[in-house]
C-alpha atoms as a PDB file:
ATOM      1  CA  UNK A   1     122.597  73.038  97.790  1.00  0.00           C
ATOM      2  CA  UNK A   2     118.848  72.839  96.325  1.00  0.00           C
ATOM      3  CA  UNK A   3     117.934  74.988  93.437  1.00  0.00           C
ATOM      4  CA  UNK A   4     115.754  77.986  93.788  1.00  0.00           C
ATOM      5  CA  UNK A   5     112.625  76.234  92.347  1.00  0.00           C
ATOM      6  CA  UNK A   6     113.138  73.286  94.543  1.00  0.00           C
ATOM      7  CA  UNK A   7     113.429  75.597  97.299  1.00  0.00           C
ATOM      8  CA  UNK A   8     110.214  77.155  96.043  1.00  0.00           C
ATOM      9  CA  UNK A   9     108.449  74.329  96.020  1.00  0.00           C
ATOM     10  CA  UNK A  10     109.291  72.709  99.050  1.00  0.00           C
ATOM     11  CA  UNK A  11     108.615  75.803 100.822  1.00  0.00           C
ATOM     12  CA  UNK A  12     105.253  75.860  99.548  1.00  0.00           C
ATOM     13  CA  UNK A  13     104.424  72.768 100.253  1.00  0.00           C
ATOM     14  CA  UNK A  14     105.143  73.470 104.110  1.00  0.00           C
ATOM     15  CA  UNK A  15     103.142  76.708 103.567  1.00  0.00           C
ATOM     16  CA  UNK A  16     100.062  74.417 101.921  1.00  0.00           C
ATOM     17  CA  UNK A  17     100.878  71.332 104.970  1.00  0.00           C
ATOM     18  CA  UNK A  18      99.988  73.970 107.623  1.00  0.00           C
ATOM     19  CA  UNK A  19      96.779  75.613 109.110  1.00  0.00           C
ATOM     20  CA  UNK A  20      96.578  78.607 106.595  1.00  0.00           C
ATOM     21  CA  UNK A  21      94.302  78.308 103.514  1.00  0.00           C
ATOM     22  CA  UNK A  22      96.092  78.319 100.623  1.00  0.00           C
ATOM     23  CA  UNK A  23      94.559  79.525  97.135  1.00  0.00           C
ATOM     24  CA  UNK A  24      97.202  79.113  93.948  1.00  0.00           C
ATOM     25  CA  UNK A  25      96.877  82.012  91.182  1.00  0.00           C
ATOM     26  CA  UNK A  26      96.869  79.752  87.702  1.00  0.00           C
ATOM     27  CA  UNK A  27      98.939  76.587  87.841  1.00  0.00           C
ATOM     28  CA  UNK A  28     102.304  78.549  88.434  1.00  0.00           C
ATOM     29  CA  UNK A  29     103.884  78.511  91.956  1.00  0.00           C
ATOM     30  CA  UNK A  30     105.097  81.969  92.101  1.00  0.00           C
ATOM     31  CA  UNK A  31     101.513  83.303  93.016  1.00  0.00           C
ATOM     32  CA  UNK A  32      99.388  82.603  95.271  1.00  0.00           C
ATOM     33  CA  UNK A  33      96.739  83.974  98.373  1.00  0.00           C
ATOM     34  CA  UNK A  34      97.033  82.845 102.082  1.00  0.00           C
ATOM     35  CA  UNK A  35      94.352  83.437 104.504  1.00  0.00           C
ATOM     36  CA  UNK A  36      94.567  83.654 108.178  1.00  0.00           C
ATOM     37  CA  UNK A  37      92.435  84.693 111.366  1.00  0.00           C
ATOM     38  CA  UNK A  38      93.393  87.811 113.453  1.00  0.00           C
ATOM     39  CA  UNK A  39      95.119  86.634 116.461  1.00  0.00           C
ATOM     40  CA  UNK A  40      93.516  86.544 120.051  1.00  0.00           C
ATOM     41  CA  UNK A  41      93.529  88.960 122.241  1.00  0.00           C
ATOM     42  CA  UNK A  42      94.902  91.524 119.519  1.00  0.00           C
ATOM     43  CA  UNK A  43      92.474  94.469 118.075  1.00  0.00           C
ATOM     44  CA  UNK A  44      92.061  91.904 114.713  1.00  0.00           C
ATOM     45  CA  UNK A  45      90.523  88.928 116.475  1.00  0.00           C
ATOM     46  CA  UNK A  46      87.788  87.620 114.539  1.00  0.00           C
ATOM     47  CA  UNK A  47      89.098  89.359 111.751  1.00  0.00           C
ATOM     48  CA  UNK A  48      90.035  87.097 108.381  1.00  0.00           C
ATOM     49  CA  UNK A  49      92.938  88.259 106.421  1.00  0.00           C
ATOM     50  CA  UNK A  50      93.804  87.866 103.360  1.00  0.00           C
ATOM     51  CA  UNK A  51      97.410  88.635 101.678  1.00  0.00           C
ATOM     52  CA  UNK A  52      98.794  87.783  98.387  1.00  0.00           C
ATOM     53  CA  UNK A  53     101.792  86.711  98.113  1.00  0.00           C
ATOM     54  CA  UNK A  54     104.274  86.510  95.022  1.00  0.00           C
ATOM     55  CA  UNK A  55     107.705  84.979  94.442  1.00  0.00           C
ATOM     56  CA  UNK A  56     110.103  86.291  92.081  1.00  0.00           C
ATOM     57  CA  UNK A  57     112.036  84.320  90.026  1.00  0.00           C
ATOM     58  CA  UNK A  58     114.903  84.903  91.966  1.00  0.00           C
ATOM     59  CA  UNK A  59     113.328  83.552  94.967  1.00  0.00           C
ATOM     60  CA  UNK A  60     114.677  82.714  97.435  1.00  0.00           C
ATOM     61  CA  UNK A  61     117.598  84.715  96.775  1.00  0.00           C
ATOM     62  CA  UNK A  62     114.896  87.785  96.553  1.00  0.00           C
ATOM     63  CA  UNK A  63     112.385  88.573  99.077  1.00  0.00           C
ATOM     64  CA  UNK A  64     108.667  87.781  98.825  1.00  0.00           C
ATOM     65  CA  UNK A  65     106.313  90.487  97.726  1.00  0.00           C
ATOM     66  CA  UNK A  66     103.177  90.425 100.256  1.00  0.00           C
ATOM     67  CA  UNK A  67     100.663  92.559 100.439  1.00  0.00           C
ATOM     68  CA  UNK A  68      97.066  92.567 101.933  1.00  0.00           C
ATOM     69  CA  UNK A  69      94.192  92.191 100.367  1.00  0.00           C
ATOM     70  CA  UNK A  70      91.442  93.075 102.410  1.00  0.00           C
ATOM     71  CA  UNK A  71      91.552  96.457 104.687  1.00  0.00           C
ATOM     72  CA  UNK A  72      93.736  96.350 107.327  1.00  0.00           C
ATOM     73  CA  UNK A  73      94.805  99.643 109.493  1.00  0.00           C
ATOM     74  CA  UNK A  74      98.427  98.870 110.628  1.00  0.00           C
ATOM     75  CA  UNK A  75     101.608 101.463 110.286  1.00  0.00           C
ATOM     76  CA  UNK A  76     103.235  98.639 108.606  1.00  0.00           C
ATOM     77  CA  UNK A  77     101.175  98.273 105.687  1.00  0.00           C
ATOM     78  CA  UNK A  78     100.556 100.992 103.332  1.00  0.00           C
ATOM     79  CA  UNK A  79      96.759 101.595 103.405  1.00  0.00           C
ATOM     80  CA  UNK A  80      96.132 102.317  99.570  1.00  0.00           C
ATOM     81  CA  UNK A  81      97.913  99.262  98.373  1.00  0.00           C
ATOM     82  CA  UNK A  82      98.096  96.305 101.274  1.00  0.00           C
ATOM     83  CA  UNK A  83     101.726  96.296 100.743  1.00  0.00           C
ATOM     84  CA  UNK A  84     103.611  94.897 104.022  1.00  0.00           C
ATOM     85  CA  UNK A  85     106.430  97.558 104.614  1.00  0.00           C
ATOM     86  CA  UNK A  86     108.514  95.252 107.342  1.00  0.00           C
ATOM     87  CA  UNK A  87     112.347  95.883 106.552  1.00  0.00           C
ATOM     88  CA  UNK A  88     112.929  91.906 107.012  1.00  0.00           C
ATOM     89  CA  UNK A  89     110.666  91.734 103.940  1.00  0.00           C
ATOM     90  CA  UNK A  90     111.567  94.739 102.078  1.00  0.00           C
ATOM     91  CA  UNK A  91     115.110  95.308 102.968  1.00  0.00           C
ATOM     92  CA  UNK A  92     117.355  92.983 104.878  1.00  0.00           C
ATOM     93  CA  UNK A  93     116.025  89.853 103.569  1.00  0.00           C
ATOM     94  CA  UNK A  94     118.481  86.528 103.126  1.00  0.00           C
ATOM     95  CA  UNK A  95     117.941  83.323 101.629  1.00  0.00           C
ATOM     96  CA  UNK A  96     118.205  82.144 105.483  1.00  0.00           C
ATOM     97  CA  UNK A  97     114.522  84.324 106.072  1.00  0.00           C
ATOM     98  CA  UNK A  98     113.835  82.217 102.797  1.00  0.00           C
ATOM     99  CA  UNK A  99     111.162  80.175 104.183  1.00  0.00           C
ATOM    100  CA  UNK A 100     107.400  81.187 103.061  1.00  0.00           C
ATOM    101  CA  UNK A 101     106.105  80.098 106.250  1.00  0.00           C
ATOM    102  CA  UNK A 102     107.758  82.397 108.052  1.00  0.00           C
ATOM    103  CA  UNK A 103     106.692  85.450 105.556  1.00  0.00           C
ATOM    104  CA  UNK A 104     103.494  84.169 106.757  1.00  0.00           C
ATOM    105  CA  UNK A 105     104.299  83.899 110.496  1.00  0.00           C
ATOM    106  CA  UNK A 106     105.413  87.718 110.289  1.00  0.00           C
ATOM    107  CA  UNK A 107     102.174  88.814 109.038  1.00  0.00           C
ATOM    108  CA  UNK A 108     100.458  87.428 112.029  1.00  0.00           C
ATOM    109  CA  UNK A 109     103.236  88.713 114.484  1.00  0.00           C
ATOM    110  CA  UNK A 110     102.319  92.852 112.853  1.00  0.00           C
ATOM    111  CA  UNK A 111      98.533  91.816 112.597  1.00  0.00           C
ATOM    112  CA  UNK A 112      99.151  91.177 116.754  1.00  0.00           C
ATOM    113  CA  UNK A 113     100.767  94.836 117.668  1.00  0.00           C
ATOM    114  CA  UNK A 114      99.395  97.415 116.740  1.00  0.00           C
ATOM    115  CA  UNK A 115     101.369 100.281 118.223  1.00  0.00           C
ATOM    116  CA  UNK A 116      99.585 103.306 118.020  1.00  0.00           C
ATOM    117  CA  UNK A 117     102.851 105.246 118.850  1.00  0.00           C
ATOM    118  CA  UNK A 118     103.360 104.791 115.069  1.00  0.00           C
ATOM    119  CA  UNK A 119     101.309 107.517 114.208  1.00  0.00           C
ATOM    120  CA  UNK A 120     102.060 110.211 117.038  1.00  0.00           C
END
């Protein structure tokens, strides 16, 4: 089995292969923004988000910490700090969810529903 910083690494390098702009924080890879487009047909089309996304050193035995960093008005992000509040993310997560890309893949999936039931 790979060790967590080659797992890092070659998870980031799928994250920086694919269509998402990538930005790095320093010359570290545990820090880093990811920007993608609101999806059709959703209430966020046209819409550019922005999340930041950190890996702890523990990673990818310990979950990503993602948050937004531009405005965005879901009920699974906390509106004062960006922070995604998925329970994949937050709560259940496995080295098996361990790929970034698909950190990344669940931000677009909330940014697509919004439920509105949420709030009622």
């Amino acid at each position: 089995m790979s060790s967590p910083s080659k797992r890092r690494e070659m998870d980031l390098m799928k994250l920086m292969m694919s269509d998402y702009k990538v930005e790095m924080v320093n010359d570290g890879m545990q820090e880093f923004f990811v920007e993608f487009r609101g999806p059709n047909e959703s209430i966020y089309q046209g819409g550019v988000w922005k999340v930041r996304v950190e890996l702890p050193d523990a990673y990818p035995y310990k979950s990503p910490s993602i948050g937004f960093i531009n405005k965005i008005y879901h009920p699974n992000v906390d509106e004062m700090s960006g922070s995604v509040c998925l329970d994949v993310i937050n709560q259940t997560w496995s080295p098996m969810f361990g790929k970034i890309d698909l950190s990344i893949l669940l931000l677009v999936y909330i940014a697509s529903y919004f439920y509105l039931f949420h709030y009622l």
